[in-house]
PDB file of N, CA and C in Angstrom:
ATOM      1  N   UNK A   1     105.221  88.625  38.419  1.00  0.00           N
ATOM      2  CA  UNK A   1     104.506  89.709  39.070  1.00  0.00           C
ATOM      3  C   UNK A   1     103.117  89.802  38.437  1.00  0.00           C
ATOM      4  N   UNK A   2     102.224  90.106  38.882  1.00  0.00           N
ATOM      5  CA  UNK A   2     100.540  90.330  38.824  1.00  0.00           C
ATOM      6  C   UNK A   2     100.352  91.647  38.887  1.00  0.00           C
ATOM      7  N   UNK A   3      99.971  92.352  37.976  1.00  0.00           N
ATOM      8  CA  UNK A   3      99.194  93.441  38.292  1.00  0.00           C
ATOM      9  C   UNK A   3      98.230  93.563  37.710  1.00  0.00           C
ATOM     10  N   UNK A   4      97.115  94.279  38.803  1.00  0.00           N
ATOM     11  CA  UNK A   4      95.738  94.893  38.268  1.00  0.00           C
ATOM     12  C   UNK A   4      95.697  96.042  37.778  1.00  0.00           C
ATOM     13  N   UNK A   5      94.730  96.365  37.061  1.00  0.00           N
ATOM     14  CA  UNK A   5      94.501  97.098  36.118  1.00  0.00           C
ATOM     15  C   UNK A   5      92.522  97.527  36.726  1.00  0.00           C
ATOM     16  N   UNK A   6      92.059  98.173  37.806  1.00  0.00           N
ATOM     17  CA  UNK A   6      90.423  97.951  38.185  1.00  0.00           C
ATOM     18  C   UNK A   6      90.375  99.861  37.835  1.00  0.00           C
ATOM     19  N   UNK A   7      91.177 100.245  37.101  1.00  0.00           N
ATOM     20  CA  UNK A   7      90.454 101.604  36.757  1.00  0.00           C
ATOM     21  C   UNK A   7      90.630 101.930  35.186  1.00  0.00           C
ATOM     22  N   UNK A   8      89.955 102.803  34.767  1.00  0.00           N
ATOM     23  CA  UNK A   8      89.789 103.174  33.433  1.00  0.00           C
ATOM     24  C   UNK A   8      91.343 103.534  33.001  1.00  0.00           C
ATOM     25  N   UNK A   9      91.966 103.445  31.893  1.00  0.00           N
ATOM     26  CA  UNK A   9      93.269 103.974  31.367  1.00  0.00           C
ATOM     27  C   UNK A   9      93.231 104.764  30.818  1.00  0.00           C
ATOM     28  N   UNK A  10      92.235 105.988  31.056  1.00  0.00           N
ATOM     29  CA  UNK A  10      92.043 107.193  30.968  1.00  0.00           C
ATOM     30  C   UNK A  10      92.124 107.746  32.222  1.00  0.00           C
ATOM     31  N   UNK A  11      92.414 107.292  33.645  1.00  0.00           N
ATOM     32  CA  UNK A  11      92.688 108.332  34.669  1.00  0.00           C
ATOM     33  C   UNK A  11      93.863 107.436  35.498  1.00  0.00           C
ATOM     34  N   UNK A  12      94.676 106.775  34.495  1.00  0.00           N
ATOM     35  CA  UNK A  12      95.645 106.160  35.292  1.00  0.00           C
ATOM     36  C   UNK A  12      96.794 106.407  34.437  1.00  0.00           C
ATOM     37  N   UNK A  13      97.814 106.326  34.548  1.00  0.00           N
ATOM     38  CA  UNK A  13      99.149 106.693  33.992  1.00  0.00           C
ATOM     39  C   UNK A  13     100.056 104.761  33.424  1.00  0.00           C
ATOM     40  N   UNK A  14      99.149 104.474  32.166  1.00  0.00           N
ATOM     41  CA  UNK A  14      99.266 103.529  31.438  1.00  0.00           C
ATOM     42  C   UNK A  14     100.812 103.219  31.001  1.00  0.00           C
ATOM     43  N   UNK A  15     101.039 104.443  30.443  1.00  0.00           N
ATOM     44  CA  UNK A  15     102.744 104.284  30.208  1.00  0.00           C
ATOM     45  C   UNK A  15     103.455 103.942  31.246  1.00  0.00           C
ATOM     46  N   UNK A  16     103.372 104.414  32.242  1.00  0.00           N
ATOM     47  CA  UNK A  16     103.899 104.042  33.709  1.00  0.00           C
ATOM     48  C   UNK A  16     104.089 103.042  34.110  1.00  0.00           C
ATOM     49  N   UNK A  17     103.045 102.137  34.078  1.00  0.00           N
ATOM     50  CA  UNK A  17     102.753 100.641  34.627  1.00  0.00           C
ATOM     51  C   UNK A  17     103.934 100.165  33.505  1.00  0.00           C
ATOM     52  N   UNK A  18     103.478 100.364  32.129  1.00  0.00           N
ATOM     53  CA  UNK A  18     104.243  99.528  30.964  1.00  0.00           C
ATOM     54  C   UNK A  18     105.615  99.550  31.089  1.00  0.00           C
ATOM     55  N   UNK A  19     105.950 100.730  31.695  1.00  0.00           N
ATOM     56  CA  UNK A  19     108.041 100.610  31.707  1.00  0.00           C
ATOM     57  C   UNK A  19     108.704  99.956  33.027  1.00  0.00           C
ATOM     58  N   UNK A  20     107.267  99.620  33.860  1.00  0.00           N
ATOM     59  CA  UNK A  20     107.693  98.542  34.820  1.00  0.00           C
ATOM     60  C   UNK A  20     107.744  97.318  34.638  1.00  0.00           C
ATOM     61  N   UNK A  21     107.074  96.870  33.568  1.00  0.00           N
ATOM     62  CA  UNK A  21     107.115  95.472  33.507  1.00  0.00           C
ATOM     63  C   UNK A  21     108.030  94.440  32.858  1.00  0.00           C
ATOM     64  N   UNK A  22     108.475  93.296  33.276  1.00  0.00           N
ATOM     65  CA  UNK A  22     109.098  92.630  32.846  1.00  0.00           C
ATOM     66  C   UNK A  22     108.777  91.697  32.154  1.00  0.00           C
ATOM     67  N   UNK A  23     109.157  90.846  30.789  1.00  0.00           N
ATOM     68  CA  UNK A  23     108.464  89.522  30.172  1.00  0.00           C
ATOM     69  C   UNK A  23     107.919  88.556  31.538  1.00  0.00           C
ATOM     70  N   UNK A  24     107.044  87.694  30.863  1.00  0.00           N
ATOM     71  CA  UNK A  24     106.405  86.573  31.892  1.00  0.00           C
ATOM     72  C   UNK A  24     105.297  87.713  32.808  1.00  0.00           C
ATOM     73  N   UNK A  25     105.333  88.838  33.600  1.00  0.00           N
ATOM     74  CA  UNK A  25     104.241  89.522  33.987  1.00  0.00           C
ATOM     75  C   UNK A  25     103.398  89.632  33.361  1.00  0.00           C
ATOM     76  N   UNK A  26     102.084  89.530  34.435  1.00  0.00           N
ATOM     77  CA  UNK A  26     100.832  89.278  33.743  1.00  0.00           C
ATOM     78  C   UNK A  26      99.829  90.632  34.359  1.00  0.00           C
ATOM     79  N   UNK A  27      99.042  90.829  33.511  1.00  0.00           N
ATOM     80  CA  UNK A  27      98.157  92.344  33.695  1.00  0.00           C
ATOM     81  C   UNK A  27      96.468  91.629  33.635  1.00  0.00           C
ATOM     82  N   UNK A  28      95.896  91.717  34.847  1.00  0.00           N
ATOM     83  CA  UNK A  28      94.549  91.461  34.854  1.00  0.00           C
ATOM     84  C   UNK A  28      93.970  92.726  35.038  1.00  0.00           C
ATOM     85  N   UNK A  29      92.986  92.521  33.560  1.00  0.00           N
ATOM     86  CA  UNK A  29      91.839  93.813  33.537  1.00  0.00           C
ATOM     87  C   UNK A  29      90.625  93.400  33.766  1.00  0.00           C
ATOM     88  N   UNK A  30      90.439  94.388  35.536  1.00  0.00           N
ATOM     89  CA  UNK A  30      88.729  94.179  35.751  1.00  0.00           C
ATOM     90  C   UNK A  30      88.619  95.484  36.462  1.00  0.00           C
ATOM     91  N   UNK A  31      87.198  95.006  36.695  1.00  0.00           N
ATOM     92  CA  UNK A  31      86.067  96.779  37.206  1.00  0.00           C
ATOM     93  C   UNK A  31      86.370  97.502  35.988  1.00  0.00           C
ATOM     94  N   UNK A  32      86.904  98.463  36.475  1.00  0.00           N
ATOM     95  CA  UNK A  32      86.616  99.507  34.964  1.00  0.00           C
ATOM     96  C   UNK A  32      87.863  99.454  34.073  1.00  0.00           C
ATOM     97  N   UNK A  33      88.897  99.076  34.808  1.00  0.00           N
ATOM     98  CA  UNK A  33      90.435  98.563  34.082  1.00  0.00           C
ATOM     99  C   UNK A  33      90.096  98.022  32.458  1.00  0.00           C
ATOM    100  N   UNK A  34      88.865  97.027  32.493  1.00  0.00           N
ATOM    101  CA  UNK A  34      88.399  96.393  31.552  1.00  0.00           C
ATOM    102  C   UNK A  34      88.121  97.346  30.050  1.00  0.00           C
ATOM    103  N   UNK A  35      88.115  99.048  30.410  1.00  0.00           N
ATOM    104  CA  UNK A  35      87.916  99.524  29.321  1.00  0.00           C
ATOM    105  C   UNK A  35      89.083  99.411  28.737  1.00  0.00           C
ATOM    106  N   UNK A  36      90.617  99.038  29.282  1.00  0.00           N
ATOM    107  CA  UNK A  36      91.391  99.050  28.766  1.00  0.00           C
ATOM    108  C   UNK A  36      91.492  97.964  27.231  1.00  0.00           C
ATOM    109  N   UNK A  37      90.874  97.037  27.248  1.00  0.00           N
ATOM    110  CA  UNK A  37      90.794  95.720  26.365  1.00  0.00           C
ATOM    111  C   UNK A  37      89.860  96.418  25.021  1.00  0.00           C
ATOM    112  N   UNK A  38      89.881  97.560  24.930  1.00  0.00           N
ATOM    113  CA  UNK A  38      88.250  97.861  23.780  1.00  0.00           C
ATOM    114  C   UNK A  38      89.588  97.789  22.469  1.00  0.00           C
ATOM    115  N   UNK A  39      88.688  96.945  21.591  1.00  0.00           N
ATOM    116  CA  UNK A  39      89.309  96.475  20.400  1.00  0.00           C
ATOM    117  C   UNK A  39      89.674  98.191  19.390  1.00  0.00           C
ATOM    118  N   UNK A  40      90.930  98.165  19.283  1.00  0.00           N
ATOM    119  CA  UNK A  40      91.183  99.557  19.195  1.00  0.00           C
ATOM    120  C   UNK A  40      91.378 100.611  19.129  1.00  0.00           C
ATOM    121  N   UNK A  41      91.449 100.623  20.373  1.00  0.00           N
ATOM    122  CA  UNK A  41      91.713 101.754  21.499  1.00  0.00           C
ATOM    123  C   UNK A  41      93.341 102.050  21.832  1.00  0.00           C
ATOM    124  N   UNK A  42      93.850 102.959  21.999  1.00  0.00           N
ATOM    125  CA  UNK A  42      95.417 103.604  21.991  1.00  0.00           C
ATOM    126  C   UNK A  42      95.565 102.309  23.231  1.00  0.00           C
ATOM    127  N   UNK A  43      95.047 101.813  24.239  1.00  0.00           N
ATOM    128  CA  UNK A  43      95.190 101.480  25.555  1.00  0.00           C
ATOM    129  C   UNK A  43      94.972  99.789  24.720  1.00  0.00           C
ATOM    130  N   UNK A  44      94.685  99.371  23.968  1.00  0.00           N
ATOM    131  CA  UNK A  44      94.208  97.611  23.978  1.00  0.00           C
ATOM    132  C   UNK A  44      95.556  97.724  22.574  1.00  0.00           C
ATOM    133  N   UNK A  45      95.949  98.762  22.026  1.00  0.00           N
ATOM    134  CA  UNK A  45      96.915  98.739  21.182  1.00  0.00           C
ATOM    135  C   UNK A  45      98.641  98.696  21.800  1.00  0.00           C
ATOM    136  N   UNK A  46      98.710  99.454  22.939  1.00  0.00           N
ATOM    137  CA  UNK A  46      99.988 100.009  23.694  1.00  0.00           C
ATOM    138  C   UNK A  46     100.316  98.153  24.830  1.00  0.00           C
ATOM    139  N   UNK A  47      99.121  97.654  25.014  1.00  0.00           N
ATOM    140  CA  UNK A  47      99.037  96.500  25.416  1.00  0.00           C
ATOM    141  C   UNK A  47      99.746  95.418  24.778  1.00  0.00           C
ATOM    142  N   UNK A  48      99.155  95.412  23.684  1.00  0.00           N
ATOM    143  CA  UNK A  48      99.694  94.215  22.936  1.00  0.00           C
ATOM    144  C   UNK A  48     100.721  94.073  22.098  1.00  0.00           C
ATOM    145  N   UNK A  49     101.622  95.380  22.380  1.00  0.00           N
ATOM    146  CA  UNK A  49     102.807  95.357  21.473  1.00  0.00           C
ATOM    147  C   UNK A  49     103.549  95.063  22.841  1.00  0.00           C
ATOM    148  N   UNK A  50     103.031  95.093  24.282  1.00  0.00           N
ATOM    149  CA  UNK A  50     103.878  94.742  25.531  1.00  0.00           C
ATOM    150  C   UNK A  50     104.491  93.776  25.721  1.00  0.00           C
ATOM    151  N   UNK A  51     104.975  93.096  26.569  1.00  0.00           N
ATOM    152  CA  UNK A  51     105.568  91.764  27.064  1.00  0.00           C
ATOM    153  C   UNK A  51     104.733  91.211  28.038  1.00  0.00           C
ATOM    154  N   UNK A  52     103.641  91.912  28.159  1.00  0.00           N
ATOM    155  CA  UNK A  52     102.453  91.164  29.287  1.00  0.00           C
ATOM    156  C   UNK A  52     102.028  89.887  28.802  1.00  0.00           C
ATOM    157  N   UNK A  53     101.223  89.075  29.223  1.00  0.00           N
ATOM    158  CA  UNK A  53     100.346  88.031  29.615  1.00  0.00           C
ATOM    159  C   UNK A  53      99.459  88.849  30.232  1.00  0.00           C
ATOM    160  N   UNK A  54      98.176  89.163  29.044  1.00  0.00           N
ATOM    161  CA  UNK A  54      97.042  89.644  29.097  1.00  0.00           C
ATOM    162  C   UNK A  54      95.502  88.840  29.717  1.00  0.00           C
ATOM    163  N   UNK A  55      95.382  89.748  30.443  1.00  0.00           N
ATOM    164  CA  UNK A  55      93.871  88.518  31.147  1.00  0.00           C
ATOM    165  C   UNK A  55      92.903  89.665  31.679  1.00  0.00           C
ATOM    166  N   UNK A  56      91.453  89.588  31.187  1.00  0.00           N
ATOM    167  CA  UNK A  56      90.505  90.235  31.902  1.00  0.00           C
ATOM    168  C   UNK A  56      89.452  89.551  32.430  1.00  0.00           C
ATOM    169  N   UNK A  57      88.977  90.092  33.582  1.00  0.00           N
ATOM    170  CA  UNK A  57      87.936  89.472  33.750  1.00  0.00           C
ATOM    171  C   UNK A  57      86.696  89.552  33.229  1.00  0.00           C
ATOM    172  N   UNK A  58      86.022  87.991  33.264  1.00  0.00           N
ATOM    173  CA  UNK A  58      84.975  87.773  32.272  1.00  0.00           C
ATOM    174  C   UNK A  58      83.919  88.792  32.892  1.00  0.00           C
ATOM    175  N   UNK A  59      83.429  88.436  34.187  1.00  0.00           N
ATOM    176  CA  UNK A  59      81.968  89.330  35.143  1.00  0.00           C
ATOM    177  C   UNK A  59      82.095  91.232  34.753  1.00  0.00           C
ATOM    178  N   UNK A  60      83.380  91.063  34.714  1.00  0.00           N
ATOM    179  CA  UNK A  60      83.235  92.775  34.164  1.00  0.00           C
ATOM    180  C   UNK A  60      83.284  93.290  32.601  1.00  0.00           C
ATOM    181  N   UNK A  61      83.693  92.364  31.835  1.00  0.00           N
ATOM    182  CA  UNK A  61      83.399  92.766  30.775  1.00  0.00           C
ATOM    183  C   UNK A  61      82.141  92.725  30.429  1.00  0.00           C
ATOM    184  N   UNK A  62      81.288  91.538  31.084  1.00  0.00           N
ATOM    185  CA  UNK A  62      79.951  91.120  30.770  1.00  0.00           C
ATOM    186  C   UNK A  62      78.802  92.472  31.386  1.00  0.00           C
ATOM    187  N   UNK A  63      79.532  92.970  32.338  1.00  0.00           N
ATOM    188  CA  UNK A  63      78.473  93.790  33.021  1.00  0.00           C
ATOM    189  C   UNK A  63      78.754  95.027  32.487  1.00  0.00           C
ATOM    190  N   UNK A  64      79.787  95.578  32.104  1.00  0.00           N
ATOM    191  CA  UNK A  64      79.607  96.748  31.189  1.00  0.00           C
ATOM    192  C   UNK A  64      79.024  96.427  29.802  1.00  0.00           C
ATOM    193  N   UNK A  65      78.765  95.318  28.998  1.00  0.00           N
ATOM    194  CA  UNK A  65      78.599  94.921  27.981  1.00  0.00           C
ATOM    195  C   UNK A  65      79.296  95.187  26.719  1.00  0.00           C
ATOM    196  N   UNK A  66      80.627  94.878  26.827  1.00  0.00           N
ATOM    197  CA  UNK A  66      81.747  94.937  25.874  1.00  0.00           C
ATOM    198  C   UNK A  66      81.749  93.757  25.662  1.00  0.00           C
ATOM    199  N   UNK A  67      81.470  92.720  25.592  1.00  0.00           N
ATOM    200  CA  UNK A  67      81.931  91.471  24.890  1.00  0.00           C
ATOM    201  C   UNK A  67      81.938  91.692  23.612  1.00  0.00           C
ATOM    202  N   UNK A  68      81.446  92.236  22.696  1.00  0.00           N
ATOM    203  CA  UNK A  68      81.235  92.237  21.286  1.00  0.00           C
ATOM    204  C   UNK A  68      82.462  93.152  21.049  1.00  0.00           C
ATOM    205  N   UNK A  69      82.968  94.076  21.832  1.00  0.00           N
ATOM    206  CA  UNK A  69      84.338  95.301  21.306  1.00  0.00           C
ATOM    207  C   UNK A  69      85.607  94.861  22.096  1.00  0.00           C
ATOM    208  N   UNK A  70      85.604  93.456  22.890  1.00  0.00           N
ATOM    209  CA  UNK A  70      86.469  93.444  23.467  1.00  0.00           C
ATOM    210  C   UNK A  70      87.889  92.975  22.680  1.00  0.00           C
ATOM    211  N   UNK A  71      89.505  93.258  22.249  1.00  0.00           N
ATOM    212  CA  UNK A  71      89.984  92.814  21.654  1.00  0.00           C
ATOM    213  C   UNK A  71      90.474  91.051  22.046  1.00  0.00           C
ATOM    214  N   UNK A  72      90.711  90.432  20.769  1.00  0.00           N
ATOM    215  CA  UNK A  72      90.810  88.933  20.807  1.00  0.00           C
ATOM    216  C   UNK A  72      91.942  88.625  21.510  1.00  0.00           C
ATOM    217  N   UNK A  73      93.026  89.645  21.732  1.00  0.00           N
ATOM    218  CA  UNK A  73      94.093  89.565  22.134  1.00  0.00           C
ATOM    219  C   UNK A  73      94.581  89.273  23.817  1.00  0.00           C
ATOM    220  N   UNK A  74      93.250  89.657  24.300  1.00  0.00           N
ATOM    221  CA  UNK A  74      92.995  89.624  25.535  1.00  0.00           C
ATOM    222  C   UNK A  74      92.117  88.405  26.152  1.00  0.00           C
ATOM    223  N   UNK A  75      92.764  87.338  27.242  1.00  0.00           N
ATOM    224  CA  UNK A  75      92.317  86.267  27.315  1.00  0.00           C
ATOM    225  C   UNK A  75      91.542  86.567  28.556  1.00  0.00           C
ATOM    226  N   UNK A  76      90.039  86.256  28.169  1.00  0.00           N
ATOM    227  CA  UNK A  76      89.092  86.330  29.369  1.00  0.00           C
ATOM    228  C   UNK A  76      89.082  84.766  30.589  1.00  0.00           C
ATOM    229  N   UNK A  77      89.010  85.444  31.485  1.00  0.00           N
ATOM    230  CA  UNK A  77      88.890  84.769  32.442  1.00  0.00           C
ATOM    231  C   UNK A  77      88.167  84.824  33.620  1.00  0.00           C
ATOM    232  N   UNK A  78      87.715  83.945  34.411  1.00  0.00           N
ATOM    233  CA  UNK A  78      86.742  83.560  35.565  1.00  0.00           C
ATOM    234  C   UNK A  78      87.252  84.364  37.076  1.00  0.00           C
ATOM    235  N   UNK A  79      86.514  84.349  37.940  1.00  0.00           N
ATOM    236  CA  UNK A  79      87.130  84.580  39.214  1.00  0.00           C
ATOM    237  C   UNK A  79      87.741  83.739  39.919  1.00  0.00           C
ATOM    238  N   UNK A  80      87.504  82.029  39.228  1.00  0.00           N
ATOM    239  CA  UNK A  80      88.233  80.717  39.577  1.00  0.00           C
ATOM    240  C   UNK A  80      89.413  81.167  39.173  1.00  0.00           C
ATOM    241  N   UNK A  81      89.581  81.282  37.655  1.00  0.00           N
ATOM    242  CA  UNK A  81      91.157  81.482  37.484  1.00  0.00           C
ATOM    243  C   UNK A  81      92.208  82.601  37.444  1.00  0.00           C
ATOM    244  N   UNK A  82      91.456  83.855  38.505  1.00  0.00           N
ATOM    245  CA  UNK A  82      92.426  84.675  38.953  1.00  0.00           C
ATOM    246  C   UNK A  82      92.336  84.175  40.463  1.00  0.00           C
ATOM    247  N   UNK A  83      91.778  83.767  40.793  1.00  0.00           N
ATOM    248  CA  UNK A  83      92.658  83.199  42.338  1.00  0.00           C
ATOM    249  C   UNK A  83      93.415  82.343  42.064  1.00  0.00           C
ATOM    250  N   UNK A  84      93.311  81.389  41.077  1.00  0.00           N
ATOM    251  CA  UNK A  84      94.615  80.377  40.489  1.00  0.00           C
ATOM    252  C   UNK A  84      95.803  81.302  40.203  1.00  0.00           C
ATOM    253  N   UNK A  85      95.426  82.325  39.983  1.00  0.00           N
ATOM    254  CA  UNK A  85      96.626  83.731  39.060  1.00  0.00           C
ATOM    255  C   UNK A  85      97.358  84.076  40.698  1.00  0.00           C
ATOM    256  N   UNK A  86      96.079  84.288  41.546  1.00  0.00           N
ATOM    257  CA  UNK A  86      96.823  84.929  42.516  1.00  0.00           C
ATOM    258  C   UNK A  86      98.027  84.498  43.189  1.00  0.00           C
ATOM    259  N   UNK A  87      97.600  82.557  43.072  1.00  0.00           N
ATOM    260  CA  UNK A  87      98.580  81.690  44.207  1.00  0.00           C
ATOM    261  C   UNK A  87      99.502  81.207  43.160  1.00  0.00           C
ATOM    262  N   UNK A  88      99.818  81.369  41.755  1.00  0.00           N
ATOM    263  CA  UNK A  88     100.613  81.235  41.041  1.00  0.00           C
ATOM    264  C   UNK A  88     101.788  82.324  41.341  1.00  0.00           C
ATOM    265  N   UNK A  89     101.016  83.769  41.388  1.00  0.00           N
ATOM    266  CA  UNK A  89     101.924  84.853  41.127  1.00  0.00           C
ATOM    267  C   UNK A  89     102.073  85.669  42.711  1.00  0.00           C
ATOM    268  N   UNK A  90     102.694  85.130  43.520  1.00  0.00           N
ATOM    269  CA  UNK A  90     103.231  85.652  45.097  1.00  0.00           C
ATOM    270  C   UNK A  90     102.731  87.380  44.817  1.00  0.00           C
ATOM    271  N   UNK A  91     103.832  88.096  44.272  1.00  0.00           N
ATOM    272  CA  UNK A  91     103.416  89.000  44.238  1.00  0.00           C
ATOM    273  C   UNK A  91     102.687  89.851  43.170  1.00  0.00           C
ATOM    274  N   UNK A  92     102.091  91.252  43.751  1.00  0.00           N
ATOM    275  CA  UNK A  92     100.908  91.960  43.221  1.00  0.00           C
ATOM    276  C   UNK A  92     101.113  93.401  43.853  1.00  0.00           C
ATOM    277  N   UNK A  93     100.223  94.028  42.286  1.00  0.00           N
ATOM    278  CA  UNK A  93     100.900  95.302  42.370  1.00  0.00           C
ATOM    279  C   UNK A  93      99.250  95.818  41.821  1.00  0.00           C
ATOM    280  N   UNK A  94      98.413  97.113  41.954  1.00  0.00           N
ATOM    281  CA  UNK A  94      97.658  97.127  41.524  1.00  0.00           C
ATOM    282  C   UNK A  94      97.741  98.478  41.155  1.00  0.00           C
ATOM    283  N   UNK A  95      96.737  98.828  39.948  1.00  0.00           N
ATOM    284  CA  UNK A  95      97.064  99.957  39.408  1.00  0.00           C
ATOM    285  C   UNK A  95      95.688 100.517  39.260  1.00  0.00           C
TER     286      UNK A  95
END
């Protein structure tokens, strides 16, 4: 399963998403989702103790200009390789 993550995890219900997921699901953070990745943060911490397969996108981290706070834990990626994500992972759930 694929889910997005395109809003801040300050006006989305983070715990929520997390007790849905199963190992092997993967969580792509972009648009503002991306604040979720700040090296840190209750939200880039609650992440990585998950069972996700973490991925954000590169164009939005770059355009808010977090590359320097983004955590290492989180594997950036292209808009090439979330359409590879997309036709890998049938279904999608967005948050």
């Amino acid at each position: 399963m694929l889910y997005t993550l395109s809003h801040s995890p300050y006006s989305r219900d983070l715990a929520a998403l997390l007790r849905t997921v199963r190992p092997g699901d993967v969580l792509l953070l972009l648009s503002d989702g991306v604040i979720a990745g700040l090296r840190g943060s209750p939200s880039a911490h609650d992440l990585s103790v998950s069972s996700l397969i973490l991925q954000a996108l590169e164009n939005d981290i770059a355009a808010r200009g977090l590359f320097a706070f983004f955590s290492p834990n989180i594997a950036i990626v292209s808009y090439t390789d979330f359409v590879k994500l997309t036709e890998k992972q049938i279904q999608q759930i967005a948050w």
